[in-house]
C-alpha atoms as a PDB file:
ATOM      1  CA  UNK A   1     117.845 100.236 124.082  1.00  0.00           C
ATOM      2  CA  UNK A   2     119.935  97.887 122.547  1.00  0.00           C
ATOM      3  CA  UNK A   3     123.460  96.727 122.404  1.00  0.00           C
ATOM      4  CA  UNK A   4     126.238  98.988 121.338  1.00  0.00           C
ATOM      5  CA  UNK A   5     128.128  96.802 119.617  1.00  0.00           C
ATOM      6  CA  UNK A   6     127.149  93.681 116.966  1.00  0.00           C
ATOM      7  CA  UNK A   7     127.287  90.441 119.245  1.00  0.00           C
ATOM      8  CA  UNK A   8     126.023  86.826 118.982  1.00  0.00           C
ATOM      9  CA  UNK A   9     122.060  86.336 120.003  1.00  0.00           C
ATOM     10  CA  UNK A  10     121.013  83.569 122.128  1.00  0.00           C
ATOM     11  CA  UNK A  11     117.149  82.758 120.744  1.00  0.00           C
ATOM     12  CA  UNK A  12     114.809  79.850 121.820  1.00  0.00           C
ATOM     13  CA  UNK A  13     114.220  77.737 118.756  1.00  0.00           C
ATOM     14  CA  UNK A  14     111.827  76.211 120.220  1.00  0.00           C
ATOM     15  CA  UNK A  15     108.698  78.485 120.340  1.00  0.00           C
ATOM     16  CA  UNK A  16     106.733  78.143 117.786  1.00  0.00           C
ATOM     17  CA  UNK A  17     106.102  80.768 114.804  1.00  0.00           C
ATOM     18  CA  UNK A  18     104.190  83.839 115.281  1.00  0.00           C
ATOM     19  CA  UNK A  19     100.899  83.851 113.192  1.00  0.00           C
ATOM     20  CA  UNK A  20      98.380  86.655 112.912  1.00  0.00           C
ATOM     21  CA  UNK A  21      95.483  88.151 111.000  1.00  0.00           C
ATOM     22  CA  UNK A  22      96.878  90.413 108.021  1.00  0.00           C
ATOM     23  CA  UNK A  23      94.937  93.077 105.896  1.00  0.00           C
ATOM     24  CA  UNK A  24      95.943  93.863 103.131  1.00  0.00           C
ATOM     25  CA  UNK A  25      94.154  97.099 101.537  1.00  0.00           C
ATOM     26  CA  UNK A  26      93.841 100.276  99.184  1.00  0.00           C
ATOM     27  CA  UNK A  27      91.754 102.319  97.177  1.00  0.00           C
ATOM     28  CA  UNK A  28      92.430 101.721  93.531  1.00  0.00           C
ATOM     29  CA  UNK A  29      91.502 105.103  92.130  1.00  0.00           C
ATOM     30  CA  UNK A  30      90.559 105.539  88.324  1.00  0.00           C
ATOM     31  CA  UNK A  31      89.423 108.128  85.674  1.00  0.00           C
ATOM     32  CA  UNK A  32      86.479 106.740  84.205  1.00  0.00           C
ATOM     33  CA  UNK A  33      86.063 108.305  80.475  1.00  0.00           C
ATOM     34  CA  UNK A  34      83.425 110.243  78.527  1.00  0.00           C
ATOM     35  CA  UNK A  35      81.180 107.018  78.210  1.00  0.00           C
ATOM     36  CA  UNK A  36      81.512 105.324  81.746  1.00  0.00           C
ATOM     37  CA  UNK A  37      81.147 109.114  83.057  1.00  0.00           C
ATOM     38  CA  UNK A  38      77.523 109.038  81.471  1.00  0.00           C
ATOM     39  CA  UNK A  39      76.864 105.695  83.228  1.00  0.00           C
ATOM     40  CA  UNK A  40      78.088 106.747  86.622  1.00  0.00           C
ATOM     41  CA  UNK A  41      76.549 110.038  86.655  1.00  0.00           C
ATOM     42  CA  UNK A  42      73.450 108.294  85.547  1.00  0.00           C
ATOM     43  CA  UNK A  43      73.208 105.846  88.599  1.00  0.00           C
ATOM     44  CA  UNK A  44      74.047 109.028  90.696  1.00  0.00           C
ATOM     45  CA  UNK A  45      70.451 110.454  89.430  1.00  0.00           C
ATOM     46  CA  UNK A  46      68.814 106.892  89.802  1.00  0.00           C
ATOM     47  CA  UNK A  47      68.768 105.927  86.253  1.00  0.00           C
ATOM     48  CA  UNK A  48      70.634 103.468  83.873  1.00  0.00           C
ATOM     49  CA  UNK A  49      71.849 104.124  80.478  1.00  0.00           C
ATOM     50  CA  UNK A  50      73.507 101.937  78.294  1.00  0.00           C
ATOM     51  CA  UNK A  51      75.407 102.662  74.898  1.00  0.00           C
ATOM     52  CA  UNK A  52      74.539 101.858  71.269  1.00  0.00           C
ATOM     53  CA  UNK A  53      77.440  99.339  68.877  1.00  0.00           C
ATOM     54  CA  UNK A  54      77.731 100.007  65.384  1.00  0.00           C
ATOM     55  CA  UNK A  55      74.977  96.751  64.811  1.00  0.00           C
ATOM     56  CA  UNK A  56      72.490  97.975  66.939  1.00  0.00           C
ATOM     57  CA  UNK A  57      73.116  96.343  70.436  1.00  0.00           C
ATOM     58  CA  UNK A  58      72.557  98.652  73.614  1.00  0.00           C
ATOM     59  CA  UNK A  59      75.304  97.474  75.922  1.00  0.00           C
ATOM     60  CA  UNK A  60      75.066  97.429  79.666  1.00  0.00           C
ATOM     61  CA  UNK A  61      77.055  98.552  81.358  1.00  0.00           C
ATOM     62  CA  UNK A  62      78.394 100.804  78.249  1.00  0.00           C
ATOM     63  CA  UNK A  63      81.534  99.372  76.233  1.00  0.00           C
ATOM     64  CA  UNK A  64      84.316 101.865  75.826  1.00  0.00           C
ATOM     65  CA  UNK A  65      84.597 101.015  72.213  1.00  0.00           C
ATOM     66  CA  UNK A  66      82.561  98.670  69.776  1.00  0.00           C
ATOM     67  CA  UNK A  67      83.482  95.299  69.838  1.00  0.00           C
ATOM     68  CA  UNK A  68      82.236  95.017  66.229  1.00  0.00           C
ATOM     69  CA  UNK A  69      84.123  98.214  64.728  1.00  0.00           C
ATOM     70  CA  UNK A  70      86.532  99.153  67.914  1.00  0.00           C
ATOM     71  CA  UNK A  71      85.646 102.623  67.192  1.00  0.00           C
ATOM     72  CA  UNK A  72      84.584 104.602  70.818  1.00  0.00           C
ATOM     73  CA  UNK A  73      81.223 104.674  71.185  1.00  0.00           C
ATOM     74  CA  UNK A  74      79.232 107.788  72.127  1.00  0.00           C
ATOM     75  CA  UNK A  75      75.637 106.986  71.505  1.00  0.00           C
ATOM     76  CA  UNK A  76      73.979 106.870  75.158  1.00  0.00           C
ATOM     77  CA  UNK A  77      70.405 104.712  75.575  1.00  0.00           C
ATOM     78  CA  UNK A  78      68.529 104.961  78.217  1.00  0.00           C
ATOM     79  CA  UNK A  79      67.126 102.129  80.056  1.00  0.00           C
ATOM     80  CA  UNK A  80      64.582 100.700  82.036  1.00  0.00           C
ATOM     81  CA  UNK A  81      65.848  99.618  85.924  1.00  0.00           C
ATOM     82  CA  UNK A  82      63.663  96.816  85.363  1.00  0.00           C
ATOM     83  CA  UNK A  83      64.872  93.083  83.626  1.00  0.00           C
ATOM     84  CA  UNK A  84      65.354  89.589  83.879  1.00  0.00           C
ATOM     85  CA  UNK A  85      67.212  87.436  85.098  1.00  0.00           C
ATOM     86  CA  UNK A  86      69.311  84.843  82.521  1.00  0.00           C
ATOM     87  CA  UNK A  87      71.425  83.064  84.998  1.00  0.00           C
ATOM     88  CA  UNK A  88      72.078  82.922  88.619  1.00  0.00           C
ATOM     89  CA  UNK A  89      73.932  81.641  91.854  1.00  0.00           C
ATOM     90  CA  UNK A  90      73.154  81.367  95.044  1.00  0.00           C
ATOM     91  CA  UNK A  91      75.413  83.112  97.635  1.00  0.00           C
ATOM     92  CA  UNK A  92      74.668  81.038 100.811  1.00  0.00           C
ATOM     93  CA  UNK A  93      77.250  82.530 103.074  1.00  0.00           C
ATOM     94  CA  UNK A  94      78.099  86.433 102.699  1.00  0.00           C
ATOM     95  CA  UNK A  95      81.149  88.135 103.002  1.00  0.00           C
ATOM     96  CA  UNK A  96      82.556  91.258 104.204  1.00  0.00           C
ATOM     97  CA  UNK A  97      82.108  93.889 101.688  1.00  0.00           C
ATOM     98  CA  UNK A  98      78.964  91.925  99.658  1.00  0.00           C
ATOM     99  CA  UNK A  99      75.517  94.304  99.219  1.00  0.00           C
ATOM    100  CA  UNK A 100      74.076  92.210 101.448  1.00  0.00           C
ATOM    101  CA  UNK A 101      74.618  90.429 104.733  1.00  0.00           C
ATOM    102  CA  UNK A 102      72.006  87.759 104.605  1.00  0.00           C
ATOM    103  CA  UNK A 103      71.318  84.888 102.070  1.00  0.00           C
ATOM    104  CA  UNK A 104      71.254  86.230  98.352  1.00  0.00           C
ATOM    105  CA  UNK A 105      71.514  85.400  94.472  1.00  0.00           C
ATOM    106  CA  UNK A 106      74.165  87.026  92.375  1.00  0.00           C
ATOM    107  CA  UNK A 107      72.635  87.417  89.011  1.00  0.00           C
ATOM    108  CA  UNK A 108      72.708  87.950  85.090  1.00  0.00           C
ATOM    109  CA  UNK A 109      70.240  90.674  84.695  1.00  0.00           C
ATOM    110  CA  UNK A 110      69.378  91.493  80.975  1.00  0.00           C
ATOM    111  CA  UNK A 111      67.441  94.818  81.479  1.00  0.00           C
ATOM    112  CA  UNK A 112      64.619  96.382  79.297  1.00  0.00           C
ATOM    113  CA  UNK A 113      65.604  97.980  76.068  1.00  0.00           C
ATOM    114  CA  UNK A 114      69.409  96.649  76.774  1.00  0.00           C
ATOM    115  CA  UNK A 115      71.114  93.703  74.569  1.00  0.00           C
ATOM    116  CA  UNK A 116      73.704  92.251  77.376  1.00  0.00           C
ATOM    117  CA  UNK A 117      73.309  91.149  81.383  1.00  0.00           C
ATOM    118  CA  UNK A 118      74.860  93.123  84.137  1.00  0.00           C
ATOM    119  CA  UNK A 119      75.770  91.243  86.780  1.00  0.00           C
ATOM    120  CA  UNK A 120      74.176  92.190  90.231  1.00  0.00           C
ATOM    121  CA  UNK A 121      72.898  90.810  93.922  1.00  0.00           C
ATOM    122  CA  UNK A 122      69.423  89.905  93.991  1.00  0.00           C
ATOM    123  CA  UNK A 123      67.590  89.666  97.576  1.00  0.00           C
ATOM    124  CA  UNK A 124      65.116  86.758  97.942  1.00  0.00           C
ATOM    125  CA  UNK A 125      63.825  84.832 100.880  1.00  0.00           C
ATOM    126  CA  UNK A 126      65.395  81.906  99.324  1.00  0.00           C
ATOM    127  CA  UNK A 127      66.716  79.818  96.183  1.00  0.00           C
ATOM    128  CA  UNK A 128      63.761  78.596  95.964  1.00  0.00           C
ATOM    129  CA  UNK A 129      62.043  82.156  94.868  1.00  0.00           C
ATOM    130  CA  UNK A 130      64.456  82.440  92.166  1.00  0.00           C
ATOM    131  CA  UNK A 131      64.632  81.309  88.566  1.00  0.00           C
ATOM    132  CA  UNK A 132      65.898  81.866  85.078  1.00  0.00           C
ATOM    133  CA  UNK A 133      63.320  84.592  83.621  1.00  0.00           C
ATOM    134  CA  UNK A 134      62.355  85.931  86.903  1.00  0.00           C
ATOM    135  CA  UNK A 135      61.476  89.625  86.618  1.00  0.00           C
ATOM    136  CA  UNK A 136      63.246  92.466  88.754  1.00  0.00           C
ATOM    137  CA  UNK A 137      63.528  95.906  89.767  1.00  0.00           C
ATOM    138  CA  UNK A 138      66.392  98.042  90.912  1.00  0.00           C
ATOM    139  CA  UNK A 139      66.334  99.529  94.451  1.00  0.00           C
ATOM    140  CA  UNK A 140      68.723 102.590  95.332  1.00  0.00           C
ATOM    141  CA  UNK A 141      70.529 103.109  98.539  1.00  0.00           C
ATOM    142  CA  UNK A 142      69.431 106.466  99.513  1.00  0.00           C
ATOM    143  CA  UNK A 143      72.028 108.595  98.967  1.00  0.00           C
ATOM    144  CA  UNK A 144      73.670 107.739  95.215  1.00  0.00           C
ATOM    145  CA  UNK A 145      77.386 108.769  94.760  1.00  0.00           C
ATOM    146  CA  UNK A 146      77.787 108.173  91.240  1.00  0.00           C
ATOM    147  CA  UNK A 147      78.664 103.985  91.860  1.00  0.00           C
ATOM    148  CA  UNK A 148      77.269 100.711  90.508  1.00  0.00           C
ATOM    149  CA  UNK A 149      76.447 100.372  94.687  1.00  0.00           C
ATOM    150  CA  UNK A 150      74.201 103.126  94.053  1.00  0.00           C
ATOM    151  CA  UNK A 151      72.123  99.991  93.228  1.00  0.00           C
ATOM    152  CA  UNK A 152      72.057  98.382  96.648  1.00  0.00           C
ATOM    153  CA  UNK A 153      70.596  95.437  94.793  1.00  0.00           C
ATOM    154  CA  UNK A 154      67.335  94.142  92.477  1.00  0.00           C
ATOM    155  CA  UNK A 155      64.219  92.799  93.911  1.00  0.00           C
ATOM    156  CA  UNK A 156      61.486  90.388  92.874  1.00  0.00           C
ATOM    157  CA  UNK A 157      58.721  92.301  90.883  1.00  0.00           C
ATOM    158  CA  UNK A 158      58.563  93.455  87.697  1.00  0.00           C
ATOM    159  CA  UNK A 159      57.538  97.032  88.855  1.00  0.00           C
ATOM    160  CA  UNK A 160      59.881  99.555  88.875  1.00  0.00           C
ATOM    161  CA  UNK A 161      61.010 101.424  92.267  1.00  0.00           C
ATOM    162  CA  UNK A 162      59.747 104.621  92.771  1.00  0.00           C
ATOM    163  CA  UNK A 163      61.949 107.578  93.422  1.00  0.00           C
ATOM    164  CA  UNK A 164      61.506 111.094  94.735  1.00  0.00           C
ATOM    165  CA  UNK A 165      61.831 113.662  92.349  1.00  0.00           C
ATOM    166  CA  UNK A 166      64.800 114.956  92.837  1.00  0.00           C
ATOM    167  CA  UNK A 167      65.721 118.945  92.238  1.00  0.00           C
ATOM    168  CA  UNK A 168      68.113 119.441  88.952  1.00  0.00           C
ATOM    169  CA  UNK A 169      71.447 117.976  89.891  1.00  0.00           C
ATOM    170  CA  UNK A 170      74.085 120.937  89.192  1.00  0.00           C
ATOM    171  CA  UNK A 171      76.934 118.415  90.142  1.00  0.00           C
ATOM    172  CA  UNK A 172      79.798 117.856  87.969  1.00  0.00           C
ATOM    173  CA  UNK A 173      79.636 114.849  86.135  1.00  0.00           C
ATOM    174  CA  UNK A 174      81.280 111.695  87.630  1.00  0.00           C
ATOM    175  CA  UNK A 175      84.941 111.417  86.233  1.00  0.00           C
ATOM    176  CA  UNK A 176      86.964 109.471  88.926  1.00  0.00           C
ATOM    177  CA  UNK A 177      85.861 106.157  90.763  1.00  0.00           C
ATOM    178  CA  UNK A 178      87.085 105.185  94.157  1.00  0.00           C
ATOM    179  CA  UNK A 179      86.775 101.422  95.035  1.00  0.00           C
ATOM    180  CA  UNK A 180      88.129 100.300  97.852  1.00  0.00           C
ATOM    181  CA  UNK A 181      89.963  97.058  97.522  1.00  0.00           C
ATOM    182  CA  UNK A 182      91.364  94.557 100.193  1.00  0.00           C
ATOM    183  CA  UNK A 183      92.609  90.858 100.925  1.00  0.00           C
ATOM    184  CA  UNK A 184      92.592  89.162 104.471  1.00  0.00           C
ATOM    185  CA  UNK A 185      94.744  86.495 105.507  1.00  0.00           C
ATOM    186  CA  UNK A 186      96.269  85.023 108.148  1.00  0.00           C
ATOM    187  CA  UNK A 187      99.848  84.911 108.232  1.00  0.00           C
ATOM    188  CA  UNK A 188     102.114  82.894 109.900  1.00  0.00           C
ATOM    189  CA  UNK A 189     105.924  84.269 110.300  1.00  0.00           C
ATOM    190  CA  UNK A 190     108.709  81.548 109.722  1.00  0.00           C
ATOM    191  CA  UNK A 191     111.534  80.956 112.007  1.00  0.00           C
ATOM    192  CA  UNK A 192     113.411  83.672 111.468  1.00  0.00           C
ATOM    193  CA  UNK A 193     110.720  86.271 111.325  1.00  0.00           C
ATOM    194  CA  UNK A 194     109.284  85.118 114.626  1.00  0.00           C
ATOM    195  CA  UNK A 195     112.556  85.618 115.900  1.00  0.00           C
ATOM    196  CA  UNK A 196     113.105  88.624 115.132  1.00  0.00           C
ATOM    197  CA  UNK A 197     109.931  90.520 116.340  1.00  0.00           C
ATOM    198  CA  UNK A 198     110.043  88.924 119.161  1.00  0.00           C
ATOM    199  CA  UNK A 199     113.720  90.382 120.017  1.00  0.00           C
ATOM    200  CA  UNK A 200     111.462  93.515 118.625  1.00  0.00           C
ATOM    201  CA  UNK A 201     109.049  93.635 121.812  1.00  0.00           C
ATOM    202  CA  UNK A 202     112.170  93.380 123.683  1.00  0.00           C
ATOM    203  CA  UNK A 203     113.913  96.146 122.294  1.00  0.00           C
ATOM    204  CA  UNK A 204     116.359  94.379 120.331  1.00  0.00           C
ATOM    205  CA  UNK A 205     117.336  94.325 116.862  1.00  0.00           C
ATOM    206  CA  UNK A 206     118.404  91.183 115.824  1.00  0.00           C
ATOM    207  CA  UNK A 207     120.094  90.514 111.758  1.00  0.00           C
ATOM    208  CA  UNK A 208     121.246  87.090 110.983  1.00  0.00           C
ATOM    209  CA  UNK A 209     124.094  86.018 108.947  1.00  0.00           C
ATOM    210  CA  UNK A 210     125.402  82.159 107.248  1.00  0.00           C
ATOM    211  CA  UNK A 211     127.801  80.906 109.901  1.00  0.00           C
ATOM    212  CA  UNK A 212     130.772  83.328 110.719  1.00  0.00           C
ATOM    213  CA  UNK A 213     131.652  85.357 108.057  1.00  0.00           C
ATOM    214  CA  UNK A 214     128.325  86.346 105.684  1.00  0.00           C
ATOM    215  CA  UNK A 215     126.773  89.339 105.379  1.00  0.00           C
ATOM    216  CA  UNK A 216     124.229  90.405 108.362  1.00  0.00           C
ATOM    217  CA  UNK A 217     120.479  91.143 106.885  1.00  0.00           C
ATOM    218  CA  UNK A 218     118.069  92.774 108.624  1.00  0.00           C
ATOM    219  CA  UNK A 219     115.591  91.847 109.340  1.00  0.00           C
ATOM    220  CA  UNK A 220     116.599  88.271 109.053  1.00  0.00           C
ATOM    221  CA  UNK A 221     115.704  86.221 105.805  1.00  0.00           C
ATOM    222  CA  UNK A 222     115.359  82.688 105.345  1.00  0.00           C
ATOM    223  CA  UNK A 223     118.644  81.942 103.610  1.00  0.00           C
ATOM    224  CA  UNK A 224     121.158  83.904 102.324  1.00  0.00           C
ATOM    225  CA  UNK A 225     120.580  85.404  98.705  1.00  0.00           C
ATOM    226  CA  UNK A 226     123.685  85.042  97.281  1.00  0.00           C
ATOM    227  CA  UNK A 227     124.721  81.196  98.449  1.00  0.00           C
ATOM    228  CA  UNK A 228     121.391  79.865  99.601  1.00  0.00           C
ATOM    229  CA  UNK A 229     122.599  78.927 103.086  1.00  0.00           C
ATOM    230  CA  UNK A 230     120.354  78.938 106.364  1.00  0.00           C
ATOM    231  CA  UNK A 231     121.051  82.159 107.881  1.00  0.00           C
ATOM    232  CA  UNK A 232     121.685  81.061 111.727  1.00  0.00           C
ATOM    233  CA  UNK A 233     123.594  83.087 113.004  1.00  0.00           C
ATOM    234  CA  UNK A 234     121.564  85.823 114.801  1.00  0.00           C
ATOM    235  CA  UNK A 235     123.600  89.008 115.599  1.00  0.00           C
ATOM    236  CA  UNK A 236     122.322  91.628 118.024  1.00  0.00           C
ATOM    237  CA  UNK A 237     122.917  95.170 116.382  1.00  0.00           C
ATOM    238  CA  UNK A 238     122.758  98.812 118.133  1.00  0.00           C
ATOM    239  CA  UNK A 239     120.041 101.281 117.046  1.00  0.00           C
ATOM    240  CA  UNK A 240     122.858 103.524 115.231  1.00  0.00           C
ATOM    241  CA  UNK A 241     123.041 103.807 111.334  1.00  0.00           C
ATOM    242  CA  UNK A 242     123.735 105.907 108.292  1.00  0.00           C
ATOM    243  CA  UNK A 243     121.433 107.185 106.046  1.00  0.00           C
ATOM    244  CA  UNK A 244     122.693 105.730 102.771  1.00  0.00           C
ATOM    245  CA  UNK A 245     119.569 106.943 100.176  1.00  0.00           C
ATOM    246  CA  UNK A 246     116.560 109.051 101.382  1.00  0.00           C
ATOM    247  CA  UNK A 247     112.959 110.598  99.518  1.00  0.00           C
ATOM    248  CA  UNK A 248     111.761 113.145 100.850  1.00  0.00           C
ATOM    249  CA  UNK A 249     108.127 112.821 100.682  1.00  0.00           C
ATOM    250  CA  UNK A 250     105.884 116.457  99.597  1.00  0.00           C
ATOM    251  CA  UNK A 251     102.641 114.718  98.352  1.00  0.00           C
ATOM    252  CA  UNK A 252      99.780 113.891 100.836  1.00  0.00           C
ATOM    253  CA  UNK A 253      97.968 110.882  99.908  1.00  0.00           C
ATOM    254  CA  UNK A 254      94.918 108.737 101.769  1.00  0.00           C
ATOM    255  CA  UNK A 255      96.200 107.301 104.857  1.00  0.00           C
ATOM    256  CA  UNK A 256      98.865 109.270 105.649  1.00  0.00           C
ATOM    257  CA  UNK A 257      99.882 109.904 109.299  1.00  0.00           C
ATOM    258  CA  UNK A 258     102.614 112.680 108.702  1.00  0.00           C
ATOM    259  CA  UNK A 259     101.882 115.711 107.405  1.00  0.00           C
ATOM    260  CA  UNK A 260     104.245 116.245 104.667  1.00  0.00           C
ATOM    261  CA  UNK A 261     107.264 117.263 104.042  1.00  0.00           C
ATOM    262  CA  UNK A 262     109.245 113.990 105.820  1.00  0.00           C
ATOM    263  CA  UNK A 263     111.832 111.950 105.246  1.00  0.00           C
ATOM    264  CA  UNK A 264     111.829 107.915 104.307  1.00  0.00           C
ATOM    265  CA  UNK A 265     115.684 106.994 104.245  1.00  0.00           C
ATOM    266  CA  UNK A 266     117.505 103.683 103.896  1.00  0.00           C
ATOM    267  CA  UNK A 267     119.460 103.268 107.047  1.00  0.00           C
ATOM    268  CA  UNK A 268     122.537 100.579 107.680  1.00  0.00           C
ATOM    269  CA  UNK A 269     122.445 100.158 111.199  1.00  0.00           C
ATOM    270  CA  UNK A 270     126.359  99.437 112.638  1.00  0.00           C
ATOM    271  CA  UNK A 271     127.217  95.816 111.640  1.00  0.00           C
ATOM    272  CA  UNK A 272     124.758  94.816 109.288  1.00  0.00           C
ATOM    273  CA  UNK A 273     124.864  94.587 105.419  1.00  0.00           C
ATOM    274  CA  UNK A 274     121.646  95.685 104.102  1.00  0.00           C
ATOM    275  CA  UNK A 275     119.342  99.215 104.879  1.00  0.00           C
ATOM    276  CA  UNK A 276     116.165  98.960 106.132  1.00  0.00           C
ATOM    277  CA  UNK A 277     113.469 101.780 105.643  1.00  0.00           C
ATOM    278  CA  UNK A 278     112.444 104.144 108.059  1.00  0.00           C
ATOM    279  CA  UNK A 279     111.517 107.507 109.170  1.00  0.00           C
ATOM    280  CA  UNK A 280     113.882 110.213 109.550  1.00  0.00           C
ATOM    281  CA  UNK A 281     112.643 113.470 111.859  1.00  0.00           C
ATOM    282  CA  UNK A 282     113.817 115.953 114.097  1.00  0.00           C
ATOM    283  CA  UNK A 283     115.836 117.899 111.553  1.00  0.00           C
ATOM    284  CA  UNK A 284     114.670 119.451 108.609  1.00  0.00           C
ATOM    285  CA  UNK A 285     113.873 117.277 105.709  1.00  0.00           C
ATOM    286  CA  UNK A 286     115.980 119.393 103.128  1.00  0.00           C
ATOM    287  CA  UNK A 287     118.382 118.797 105.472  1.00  0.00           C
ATOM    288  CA  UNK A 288     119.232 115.044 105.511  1.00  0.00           C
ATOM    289  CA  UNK A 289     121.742 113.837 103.679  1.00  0.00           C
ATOM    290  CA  UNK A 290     123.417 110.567 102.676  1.00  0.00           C
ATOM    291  CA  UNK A 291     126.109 109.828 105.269  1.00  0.00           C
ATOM    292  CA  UNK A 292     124.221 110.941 107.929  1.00  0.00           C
ATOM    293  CA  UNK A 293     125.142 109.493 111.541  1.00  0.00           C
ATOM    294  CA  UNK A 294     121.603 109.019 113.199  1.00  0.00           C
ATOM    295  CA  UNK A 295     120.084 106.890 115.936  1.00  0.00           C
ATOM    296  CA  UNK A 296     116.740 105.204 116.622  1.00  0.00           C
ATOM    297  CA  UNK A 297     113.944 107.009 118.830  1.00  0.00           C
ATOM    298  CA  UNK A 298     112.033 104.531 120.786  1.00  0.00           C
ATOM    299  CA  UNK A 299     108.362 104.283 122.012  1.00  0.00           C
ATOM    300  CA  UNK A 300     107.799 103.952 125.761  1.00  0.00           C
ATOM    301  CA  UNK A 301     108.396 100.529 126.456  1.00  0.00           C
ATOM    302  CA  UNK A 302     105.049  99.826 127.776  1.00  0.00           C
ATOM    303  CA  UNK A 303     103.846 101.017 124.006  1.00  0.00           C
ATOM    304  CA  UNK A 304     106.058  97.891 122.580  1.00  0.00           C
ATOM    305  CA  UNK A 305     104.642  95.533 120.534  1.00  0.00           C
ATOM    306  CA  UNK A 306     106.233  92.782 117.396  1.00  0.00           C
ATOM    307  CA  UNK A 307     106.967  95.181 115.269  1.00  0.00           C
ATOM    308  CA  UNK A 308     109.660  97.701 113.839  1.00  0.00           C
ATOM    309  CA  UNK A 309     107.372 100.709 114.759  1.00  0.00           C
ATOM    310  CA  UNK A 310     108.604 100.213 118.264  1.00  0.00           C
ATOM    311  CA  UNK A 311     111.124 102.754 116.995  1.00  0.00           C
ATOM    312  CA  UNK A 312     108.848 105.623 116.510  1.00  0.00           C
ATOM    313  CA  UNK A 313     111.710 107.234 114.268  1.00  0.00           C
ATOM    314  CA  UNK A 314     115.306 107.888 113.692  1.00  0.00           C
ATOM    315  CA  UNK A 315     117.065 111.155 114.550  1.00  0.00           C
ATOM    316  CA  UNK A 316     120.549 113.013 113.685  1.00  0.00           C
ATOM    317  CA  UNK A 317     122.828 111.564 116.414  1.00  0.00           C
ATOM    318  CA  UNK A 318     125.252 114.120 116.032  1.00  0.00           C
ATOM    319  CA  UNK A 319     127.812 112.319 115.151  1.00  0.00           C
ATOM    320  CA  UNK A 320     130.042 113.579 111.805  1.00  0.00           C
ATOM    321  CA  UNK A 321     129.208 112.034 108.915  1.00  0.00           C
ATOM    322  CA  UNK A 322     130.161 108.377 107.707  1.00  0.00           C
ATOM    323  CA  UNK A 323     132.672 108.399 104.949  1.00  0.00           C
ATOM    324  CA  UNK A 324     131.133 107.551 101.506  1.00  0.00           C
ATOM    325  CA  UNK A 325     133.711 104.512 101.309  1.00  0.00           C
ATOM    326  CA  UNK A 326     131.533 103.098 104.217  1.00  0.00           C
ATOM    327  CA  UNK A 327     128.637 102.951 102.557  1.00  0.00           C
ATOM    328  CA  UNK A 328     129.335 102.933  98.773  1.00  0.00           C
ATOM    329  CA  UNK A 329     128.259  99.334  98.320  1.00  0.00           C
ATOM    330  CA  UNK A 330     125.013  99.037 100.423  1.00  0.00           C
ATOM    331  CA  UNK A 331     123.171 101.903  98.218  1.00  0.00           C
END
């Protein structure tokens, strides 16, 4: 797929930069505690409960610890789902991942028999049906998880929602929370980068080095590390490396697309200076090794795209082993 040998790339400097849509995104995954664990589980049954400080305030949500005293506090209060509102703001435009997708308020809502506001959406018909000491009620989604969602969000009235009674819930208590989390941008690639994946969709795999004699990186960076020069010299490289560290990974996790156990190795492809990550398969994962002579595995060409997963995944090449000499100093 690519050259055999390191040789000097011809690129158009010319075209402009790539630029795309990027999402970036995971679940941040926490234990919640003995008093958030009351909350949660509360919300899961359709109620809210808040917890008593050492002077008498019922906060909600609960505090972990007193802000007074900083001793933990234990002392659960229940509460009504119905308050007021103490301050507001008007959310003209919504966004991806907001309770609602129309026109709403987000809101201070100081609830009966509770000292301190929790913050929630508010649906109205406008700004105009909105004010400071408006009354509201909560209204659940229909299936509660054990989440502060399992609020979907407060209306106008100072009635609270009615619920179905619900059979005793035999369910552990909530101890873990799951919130997805996620930031989009759009990014555009500089010169280099652009250059790069698109030798990618060619099938080429292009480093760069400062003028004749500095170290290749790939991919390509702006400028060399250790001097600060323009790295513009673009040098072809063949899909052939050596696996200089590896992890073998045993743990499943969300997202994953390999069943465990695989291999992630650092491999120095033939003429460059610095490994690049990648998978290692087609052998068994206790058996890689550092040293190891292996070549790149590529998608059908028609599957190519600008990026580095046009190699679907390195193999052995079975080749004998690089000396460690070789590859002492790029570990």
């Amino acid at each position: 797929m690519t050259a055999s040998q390191s040789s000097p790339a011809l690129m158009n400097q010319h075209e402009p930069p790539l630029s795309a849509p990027l999402k970036l995104s995971f679940d941040y995954t926490r234990s919640v505690g003995t008093t958030l664990s009351a909350f949660f589980t509360a919300l899961r049954e359709r109620r809210i409960v808040g917890v008593r400080g050492s002077d008498g305030r019922v906060f909600v949500p609960p505090a972990e610890y007193d802000p007074v005293t900083y001793e933990q506090l234990t002392e659960i209060v229940p509460v009504s789902s119905v308050g007021t509102i103490e301050s507001w703001t008007w959310q003209s435009t919504p966004v991806e991942g907001q309770p609602l997708d129309r026109p709403f308020a987000w809101a201070l809502i100081k609830l009966d028999g509770a000292d301190t506001s929790l913050l929630h959406a508010v649906s109205a018909e406008s700004s105009d049906a909105i004010s400071t000491g408006t009354r509201v009620h909560a209204h659940w989604v229909d299936e509660p998880t054990g989440s502060i969602t399992d609020i979907a969000y407060f209306e106008l009235g100072a009635d609270p929602e009615e619920v179905p009674d619900a059979a005793p819930d035999e369910r552990d208590p909530v101890t873990m929370l799951v919130v997805p989390t996620w930031i989009e941008i759009q990014h555009t690639a500089s010169l280099p980068e652009s250059t790069f994946l698109r030798a990618l969709e060619q099938g080429k795999l292009l480093g760069a080095r400062s003028g004749e004699n500095g170290k290749v990186y790939f991919p390509p960076k702006e400028a060399d590390p250790a001097t600060g020069k323009e790295l513009d010299n673009y040098v072809e490289l063949p899909d052939k490396g050596t696996v200089t560290t590896f992890a073998v990974i045993n743990i499943p996790f969300a997202g994953q697309r390999i069943k465990p156990p695989y291999v992630a190795a650092y491999i120095l492809l033939d003429g460059a200076d610095i490994a690049f990550l990648h998978l290692v398969t087609e052998i068994e994962a206790a058996d890689v090794r550092m040293g190891m002579r292996v070549e790149a595995v590529w998608k059908p060409k028609e599957e190519w795209g600008l990026g580095i997963d046009n190699i679907d995944h390195f193999r052995p090449s079975g080749e004998p082993d690089a000396e460690y000499d070789s590859y002492k100093h790029h570990l």
